[in-house]
Protein backbone atom coordinates (compact mmCIF):
# COMPACT_ATOMS: atom_id res chain seq x y z
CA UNK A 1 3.03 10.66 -6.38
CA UNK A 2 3.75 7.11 -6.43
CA UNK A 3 3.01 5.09 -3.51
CA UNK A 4 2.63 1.57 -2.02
CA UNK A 5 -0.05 0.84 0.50
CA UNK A 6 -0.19 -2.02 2.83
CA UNK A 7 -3.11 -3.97 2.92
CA UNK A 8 -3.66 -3.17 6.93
CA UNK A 9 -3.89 0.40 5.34
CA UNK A 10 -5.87 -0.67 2.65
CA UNK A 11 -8.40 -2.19 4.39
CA UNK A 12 -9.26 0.28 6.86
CA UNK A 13 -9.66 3.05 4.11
CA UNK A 14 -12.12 1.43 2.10
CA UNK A 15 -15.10 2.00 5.06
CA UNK A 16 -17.44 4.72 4.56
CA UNK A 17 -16.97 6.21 7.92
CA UNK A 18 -13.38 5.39 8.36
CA UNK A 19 -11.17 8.47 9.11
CA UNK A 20 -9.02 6.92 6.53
CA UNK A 21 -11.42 6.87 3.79
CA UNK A 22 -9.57 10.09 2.48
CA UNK A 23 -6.49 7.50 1.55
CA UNK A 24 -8.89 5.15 -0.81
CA UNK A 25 -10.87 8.96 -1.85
CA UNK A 26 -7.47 10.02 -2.97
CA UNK A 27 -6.48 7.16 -5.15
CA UNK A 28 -10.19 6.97 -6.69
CA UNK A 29 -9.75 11.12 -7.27
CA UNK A 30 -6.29 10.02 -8.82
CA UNK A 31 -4.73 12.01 -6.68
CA UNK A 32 -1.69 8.93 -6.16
CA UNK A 33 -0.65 6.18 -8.68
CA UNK A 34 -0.32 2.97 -6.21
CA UNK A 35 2.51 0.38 -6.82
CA UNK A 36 1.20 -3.42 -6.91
CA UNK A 37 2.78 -6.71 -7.29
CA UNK A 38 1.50 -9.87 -8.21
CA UNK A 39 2.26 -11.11 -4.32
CA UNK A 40 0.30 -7.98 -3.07
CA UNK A 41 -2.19 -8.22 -5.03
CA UNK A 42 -2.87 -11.68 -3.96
CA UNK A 43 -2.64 -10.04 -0.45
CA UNK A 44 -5.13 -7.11 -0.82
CA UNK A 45 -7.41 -10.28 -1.78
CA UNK A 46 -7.17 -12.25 0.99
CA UNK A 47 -7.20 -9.38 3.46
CA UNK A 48 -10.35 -8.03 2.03
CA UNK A 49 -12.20 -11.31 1.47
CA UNK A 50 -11.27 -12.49 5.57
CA UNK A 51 -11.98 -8.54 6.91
CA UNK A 52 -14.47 -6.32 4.86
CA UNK A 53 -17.85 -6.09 4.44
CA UNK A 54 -19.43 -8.44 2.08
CA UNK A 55 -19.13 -7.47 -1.27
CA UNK A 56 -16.48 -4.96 -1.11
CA UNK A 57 -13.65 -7.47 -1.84
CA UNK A 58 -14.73 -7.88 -5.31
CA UNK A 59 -15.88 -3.89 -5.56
CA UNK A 60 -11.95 -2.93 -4.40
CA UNK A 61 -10.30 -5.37 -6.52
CA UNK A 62 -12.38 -4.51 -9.93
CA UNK A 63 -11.34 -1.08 -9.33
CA UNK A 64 -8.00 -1.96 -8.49
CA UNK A 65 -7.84 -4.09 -12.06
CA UNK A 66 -9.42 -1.41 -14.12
CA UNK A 67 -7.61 2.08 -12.62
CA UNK A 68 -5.38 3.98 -14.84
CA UNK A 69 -3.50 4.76 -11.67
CA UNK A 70 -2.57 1.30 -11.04
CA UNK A 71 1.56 0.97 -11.32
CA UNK A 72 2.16 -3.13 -11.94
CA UNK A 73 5.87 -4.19 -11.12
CA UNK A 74 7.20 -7.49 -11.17
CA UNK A 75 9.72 -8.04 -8.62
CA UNK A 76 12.82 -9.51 -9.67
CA UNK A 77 15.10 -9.52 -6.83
CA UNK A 78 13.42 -9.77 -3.56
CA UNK A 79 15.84 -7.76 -0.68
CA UNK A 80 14.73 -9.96 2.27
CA UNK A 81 14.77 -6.51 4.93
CA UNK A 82 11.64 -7.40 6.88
CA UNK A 83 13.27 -10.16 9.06
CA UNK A 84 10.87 -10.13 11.86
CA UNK A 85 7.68 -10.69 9.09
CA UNK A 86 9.15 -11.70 6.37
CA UNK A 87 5.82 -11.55 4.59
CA UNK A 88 5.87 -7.89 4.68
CA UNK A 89 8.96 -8.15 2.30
CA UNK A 90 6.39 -7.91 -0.87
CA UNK A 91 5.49 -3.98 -0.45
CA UNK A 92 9.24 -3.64 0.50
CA UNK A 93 10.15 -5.13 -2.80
CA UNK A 94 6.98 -3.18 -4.90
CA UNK A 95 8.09 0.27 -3.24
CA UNK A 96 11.96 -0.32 -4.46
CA UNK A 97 11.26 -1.67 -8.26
CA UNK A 98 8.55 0.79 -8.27
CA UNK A 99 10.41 4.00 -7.14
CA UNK A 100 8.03 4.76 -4.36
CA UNK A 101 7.90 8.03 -3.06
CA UNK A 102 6.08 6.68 -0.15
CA UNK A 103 5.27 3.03 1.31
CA UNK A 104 2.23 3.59 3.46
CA UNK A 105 2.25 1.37 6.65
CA UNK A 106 1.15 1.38 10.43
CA UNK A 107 3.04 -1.97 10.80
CA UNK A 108 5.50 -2.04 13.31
CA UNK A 109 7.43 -4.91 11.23
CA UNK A 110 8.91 -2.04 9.05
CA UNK A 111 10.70 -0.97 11.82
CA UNK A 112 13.56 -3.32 10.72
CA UNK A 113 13.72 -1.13 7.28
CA UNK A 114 15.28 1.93 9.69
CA UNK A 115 18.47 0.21 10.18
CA UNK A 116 19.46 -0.32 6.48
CA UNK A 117 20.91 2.96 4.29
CA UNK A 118 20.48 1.18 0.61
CA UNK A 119 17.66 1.07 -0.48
CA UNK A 120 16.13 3.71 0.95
CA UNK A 121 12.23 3.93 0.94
CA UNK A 122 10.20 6.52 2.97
CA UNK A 123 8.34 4.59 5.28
CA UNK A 124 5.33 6.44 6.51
CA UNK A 125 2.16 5.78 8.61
CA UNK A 126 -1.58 6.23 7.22
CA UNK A 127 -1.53 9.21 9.73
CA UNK A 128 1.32 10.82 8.01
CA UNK A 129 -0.16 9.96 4.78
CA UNK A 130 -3.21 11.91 5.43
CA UNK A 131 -1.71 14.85 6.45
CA UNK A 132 0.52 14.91 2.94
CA UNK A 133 -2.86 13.93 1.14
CA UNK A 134 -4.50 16.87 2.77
CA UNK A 135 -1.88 19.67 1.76
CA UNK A 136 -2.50 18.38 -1.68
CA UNK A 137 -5.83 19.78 -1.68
């Protein structure tokens, strides 16, 4: 399964006691192969550095860099969906040159996505994505 994951979704699965630590447990257990861009890569640094705990930025990101699992697209044609964040565009972009199966989000910006029939990405929350994650096992 090839997905990508928003950094709000990122960042709350990397805590120990989240209830979304089984979404960063899966990825480790190579249970997913996660779709990055240079842009969200940039992103999932600045998140982590402003918002987790010290030290985990640099933890996250090694094993982010070093992971087999790790699907690296350039984006080449940006589609420019995401009008009310146009920020959020990035994991649009990743999850289309990528061939998602999932884009993992619980930002209400993607909303916009619902409107447009081509391209098509599955747009699903961290919620949802636990429950797939969980008939895996």
């Amino acid at each position: 399964m090839r997905i990508v994951l928003d950094s709000n979704v990122l960042l709350v699965a990397i805590g120990r006691r989240s209830g979304y630590r089984p979404v960063w447990q899966a990825f480790l257990n190579s249970k997913y192969q996660l779709i990055i861009s240079e842009p969200i890569v940039r992103e999932y640094e600045e998140v982590l550095y402003e918002h987790s705990a010290p030290g985990a930025a640099e933890i996250v990101m090694e094993i982010i860099a070093e992971s087999p699992d790790i699907i690296y697209k350039p984006i080449y044609y940006s589609w420019n969906v995401i009008a009310s964040d146009p920020d959020d565009n990035k994991f649009f972009d990743a999850a289309v040159a990528g061939d998602a199966d999932y884009l993992v989000t619980n930002d209400g910006h993607f909303r916009d996505v619902l409107s447009i029939d081509f391209p098509r990405i599955n747009i699903i929350s961290a919620d949802d994505f636990l429950k797939i994650l969980s008939s895996l096992l």
